[in-house]
PDB file of N, CA and C in Angstrom:
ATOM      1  N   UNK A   1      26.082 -24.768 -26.346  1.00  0.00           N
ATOM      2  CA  UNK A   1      25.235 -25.802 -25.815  1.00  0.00           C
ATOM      3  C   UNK A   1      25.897 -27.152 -26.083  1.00  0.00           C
ATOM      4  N   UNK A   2      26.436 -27.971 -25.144  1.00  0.00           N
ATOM      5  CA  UNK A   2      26.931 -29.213 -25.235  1.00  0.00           C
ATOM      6  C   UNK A   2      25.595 -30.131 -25.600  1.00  0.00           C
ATOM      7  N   UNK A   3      25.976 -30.927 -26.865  1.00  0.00           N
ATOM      8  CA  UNK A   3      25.126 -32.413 -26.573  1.00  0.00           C
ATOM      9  C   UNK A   3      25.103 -33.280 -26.076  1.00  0.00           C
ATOM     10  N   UNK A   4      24.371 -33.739 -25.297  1.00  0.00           N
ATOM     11  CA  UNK A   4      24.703 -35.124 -24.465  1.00  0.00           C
ATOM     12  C   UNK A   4      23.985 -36.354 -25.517  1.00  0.00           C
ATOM     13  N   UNK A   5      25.123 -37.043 -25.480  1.00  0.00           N
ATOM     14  CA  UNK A   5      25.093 -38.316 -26.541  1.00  0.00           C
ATOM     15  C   UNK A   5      24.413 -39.771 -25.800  1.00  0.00           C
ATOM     16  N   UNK A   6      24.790 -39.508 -24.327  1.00  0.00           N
ATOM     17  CA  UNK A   6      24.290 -40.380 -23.663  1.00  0.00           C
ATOM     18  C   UNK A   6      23.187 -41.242 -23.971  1.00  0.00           C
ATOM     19  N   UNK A   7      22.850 -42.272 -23.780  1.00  0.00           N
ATOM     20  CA  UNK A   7      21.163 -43.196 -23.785  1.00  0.00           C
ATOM     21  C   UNK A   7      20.876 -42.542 -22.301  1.00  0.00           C
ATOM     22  N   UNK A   8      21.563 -42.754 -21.569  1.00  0.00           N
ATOM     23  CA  UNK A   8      21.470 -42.597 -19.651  1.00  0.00           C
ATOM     24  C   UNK A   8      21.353 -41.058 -19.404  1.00  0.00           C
ATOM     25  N   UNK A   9      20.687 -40.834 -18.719  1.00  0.00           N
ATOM     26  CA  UNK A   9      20.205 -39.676 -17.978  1.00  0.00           C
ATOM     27  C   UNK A   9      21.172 -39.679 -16.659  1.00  0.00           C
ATOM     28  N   UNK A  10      22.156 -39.387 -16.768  1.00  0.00           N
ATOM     29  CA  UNK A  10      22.944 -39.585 -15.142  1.00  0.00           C
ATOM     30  C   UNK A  10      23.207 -38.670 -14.322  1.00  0.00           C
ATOM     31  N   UNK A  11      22.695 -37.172 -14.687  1.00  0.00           N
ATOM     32  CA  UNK A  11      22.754 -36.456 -13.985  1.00  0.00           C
ATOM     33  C   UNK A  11      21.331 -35.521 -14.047  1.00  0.00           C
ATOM     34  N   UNK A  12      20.647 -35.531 -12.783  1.00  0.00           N
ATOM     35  CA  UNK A  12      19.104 -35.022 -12.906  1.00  0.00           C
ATOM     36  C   UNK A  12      19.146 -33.409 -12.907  1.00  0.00           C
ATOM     37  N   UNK A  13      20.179 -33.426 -12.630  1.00  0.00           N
ATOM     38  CA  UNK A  13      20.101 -31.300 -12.822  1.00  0.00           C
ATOM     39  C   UNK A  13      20.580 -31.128 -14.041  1.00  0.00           C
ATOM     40  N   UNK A  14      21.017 -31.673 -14.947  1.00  0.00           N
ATOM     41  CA  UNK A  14      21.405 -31.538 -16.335  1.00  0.00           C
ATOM     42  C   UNK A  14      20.439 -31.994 -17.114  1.00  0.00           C
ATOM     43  N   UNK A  15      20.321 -31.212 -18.623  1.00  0.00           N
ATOM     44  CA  UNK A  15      18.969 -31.752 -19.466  1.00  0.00           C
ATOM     45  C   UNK A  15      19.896 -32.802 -20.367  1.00  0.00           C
ATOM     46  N   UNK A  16      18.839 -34.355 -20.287  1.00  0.00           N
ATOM     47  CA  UNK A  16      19.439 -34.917 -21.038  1.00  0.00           C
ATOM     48  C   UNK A  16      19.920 -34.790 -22.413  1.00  0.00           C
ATOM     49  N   UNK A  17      19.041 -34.239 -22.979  1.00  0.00           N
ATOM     50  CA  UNK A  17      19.022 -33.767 -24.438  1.00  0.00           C
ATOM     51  C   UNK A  17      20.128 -32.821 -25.168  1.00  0.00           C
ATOM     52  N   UNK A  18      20.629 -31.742 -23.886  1.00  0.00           N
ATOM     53  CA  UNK A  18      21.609 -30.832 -24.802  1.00  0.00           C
ATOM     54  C   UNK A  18      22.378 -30.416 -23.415  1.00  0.00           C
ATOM     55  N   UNK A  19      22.515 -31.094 -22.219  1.00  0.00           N
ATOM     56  CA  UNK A  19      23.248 -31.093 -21.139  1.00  0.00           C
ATOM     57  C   UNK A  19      23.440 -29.706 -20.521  1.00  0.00           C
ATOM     58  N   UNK A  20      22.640 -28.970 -20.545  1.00  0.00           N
ATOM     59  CA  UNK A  20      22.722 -27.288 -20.453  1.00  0.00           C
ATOM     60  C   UNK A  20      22.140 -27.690 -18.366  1.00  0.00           C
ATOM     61  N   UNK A  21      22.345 -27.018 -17.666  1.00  0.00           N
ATOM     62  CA  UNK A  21      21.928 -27.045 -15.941  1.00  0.00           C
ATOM     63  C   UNK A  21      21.001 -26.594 -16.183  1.00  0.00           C
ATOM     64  N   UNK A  22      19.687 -27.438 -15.252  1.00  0.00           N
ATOM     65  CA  UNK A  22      18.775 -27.385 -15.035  1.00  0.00           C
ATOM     66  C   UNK A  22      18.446 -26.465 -13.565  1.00  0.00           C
ATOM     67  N   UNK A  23      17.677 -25.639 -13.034  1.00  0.00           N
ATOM     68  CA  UNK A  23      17.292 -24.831 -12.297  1.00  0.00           C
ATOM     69  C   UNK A  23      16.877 -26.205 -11.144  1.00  0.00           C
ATOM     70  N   UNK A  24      15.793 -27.100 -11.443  1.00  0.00           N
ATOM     71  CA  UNK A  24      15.888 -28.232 -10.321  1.00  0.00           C
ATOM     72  C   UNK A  24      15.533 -29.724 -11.464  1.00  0.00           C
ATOM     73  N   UNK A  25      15.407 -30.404 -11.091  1.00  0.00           N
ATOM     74  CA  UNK A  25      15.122 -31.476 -12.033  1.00  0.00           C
ATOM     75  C   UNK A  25      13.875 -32.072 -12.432  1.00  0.00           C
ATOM     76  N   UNK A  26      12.587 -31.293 -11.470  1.00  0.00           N
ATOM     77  CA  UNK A  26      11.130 -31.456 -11.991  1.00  0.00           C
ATOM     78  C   UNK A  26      10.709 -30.189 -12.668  1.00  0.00           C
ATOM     79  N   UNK A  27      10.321 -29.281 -11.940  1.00  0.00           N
ATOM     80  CA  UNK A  27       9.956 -28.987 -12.717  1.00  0.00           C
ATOM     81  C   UNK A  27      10.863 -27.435 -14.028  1.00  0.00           C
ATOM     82  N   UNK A  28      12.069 -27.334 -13.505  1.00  0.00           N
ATOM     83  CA  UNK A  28      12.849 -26.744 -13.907  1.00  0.00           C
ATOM     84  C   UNK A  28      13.687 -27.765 -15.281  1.00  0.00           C
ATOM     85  N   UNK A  29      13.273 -28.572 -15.178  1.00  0.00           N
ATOM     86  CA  UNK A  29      12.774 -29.862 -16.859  1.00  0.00           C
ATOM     87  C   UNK A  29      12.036 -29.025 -17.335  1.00  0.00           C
ATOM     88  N   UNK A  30      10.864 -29.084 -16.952  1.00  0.00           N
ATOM     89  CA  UNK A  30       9.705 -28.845 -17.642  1.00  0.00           C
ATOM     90  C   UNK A  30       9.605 -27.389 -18.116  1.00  0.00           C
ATOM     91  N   UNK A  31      10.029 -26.686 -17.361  1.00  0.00           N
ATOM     92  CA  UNK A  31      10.413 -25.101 -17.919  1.00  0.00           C
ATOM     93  C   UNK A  31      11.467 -24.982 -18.985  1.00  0.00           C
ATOM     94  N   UNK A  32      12.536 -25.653 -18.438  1.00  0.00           N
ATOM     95  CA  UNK A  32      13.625 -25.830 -19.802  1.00  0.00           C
ATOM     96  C   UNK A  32      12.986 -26.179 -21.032  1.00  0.00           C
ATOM     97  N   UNK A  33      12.316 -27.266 -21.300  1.00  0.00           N
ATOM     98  CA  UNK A  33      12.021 -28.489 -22.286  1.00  0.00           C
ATOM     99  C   UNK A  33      10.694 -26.828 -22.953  1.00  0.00           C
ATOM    100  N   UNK A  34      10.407 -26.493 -22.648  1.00  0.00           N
ATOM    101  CA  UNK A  34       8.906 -25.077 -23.030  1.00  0.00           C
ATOM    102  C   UNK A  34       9.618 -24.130 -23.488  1.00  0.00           C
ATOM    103  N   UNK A  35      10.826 -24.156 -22.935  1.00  0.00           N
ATOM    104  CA  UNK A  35      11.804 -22.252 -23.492  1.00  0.00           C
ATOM    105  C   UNK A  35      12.499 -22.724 -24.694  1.00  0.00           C
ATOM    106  N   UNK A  36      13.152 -24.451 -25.075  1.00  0.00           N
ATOM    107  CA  UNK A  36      14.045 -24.698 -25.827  1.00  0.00           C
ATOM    108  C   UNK A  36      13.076 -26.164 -26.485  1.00  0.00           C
ATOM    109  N   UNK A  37      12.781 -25.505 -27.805  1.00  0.00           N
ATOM    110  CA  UNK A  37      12.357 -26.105 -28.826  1.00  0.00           C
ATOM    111  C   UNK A  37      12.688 -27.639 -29.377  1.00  0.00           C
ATOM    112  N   UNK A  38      14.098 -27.559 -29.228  1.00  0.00           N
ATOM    113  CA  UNK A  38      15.192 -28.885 -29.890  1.00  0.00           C
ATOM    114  C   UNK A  38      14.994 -29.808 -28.530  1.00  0.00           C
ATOM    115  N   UNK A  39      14.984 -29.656 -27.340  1.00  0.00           N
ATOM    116  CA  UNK A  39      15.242 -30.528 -25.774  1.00  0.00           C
ATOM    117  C   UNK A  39      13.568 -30.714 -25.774  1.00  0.00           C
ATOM    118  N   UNK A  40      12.696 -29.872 -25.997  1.00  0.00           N
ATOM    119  CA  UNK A  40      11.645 -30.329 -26.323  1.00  0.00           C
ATOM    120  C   UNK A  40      11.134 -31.306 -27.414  1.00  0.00           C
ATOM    121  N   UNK A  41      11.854 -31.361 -28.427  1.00  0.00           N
ATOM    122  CA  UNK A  41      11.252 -32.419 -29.790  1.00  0.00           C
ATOM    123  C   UNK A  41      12.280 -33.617 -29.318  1.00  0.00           C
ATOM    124  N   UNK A  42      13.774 -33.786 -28.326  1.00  0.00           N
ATOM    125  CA  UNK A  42      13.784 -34.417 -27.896  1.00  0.00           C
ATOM    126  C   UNK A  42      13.192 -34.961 -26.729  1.00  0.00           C
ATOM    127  N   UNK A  43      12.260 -34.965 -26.340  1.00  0.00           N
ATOM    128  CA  UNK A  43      11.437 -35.274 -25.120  1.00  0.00           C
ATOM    129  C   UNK A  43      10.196 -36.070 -25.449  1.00  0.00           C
ATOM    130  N   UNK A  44      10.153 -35.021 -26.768  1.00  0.00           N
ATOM    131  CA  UNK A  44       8.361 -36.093 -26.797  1.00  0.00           C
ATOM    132  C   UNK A  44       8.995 -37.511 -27.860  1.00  0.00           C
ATOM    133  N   UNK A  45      10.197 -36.844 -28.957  1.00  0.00           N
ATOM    134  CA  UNK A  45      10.736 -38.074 -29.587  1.00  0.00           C
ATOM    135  C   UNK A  45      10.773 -39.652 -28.346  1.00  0.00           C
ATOM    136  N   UNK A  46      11.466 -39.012 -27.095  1.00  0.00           N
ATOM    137  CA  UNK A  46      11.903 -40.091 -25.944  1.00  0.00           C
ATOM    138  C   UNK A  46      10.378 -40.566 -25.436  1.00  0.00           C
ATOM    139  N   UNK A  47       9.749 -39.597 -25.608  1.00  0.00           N
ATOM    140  CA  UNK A  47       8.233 -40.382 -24.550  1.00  0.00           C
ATOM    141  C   UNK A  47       7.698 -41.309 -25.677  1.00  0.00           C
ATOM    142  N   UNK A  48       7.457 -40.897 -26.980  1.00  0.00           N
ATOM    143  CA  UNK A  48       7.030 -41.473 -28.176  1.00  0.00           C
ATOM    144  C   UNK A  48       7.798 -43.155 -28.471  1.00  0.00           C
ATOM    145  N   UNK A  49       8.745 -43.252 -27.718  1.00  0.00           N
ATOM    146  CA  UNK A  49       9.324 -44.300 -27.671  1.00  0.00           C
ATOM    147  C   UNK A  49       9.292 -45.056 -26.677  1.00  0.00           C
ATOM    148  N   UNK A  50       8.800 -44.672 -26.017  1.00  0.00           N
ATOM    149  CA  UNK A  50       8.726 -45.682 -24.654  1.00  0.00           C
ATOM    150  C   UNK A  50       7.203 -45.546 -24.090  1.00  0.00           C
ATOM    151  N   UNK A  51       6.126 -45.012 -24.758  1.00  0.00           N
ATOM    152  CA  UNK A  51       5.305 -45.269 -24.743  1.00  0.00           C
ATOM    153  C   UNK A  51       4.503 -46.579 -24.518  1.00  0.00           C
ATOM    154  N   UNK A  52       5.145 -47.308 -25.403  1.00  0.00           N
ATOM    155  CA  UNK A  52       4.522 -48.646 -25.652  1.00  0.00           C
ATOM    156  C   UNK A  52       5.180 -49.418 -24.582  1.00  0.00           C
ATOM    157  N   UNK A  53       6.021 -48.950 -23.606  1.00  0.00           N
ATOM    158  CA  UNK A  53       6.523 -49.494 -22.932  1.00  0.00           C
ATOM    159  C   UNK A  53       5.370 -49.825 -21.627  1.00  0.00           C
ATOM    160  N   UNK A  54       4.649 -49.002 -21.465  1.00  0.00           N
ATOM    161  CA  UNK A  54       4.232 -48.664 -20.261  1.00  0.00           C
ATOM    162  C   UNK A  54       2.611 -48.655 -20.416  1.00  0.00           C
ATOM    163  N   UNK A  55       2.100 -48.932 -19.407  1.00  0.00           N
ATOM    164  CA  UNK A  55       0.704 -49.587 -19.365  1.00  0.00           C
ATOM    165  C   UNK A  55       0.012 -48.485 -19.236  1.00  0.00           C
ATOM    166  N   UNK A  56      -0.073 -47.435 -20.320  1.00  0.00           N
ATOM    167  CA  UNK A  56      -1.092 -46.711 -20.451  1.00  0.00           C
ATOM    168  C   UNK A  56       0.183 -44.997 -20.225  1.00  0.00           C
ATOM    169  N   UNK A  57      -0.387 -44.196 -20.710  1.00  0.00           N
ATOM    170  CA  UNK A  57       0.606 -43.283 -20.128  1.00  0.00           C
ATOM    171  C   UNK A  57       0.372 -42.875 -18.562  1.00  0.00           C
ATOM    172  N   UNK A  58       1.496 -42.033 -17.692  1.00  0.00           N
ATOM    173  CA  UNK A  58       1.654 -41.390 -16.501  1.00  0.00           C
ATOM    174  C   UNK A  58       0.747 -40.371 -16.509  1.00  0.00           C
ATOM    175  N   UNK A  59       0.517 -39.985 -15.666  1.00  0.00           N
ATOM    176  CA  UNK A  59      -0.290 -38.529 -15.215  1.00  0.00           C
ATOM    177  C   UNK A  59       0.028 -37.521 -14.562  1.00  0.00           C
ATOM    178  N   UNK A  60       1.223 -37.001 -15.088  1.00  0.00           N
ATOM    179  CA  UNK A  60       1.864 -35.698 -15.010  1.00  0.00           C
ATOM    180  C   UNK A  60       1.820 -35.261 -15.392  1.00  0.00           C
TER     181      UNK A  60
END
């Protein structure tokens, strides 16, 4: 499993977190990020941070 060190997300079929190919980039995220534990605690770490960014959370 490669890490991606990146801040930037630059490729949407790749998971940012551990750069492994993504099946599609919505919801084949979201299946990835549920099967793999670590791309998951990086995900909510990333939402947990940019939370405060944003006027209330999204609704997805």
């Amino acid at each position: 499993m490669a890490v991606n060190t990146t801040a930037d997300w630059n490729d949407p079929i790749s998971c940012p977190f551990c750069g492994d190919e993504l099946e599609s980039p919505g919801a084949g995220f979201v299946d990835h990020i549920d099967a793999n534990a670590d791309c998951e605690d990086g995900f909510e770490q990333w939402r947990s941070n940019i939370a405060s960014d944003l006027a209330g959370e999204w609704s997805g």
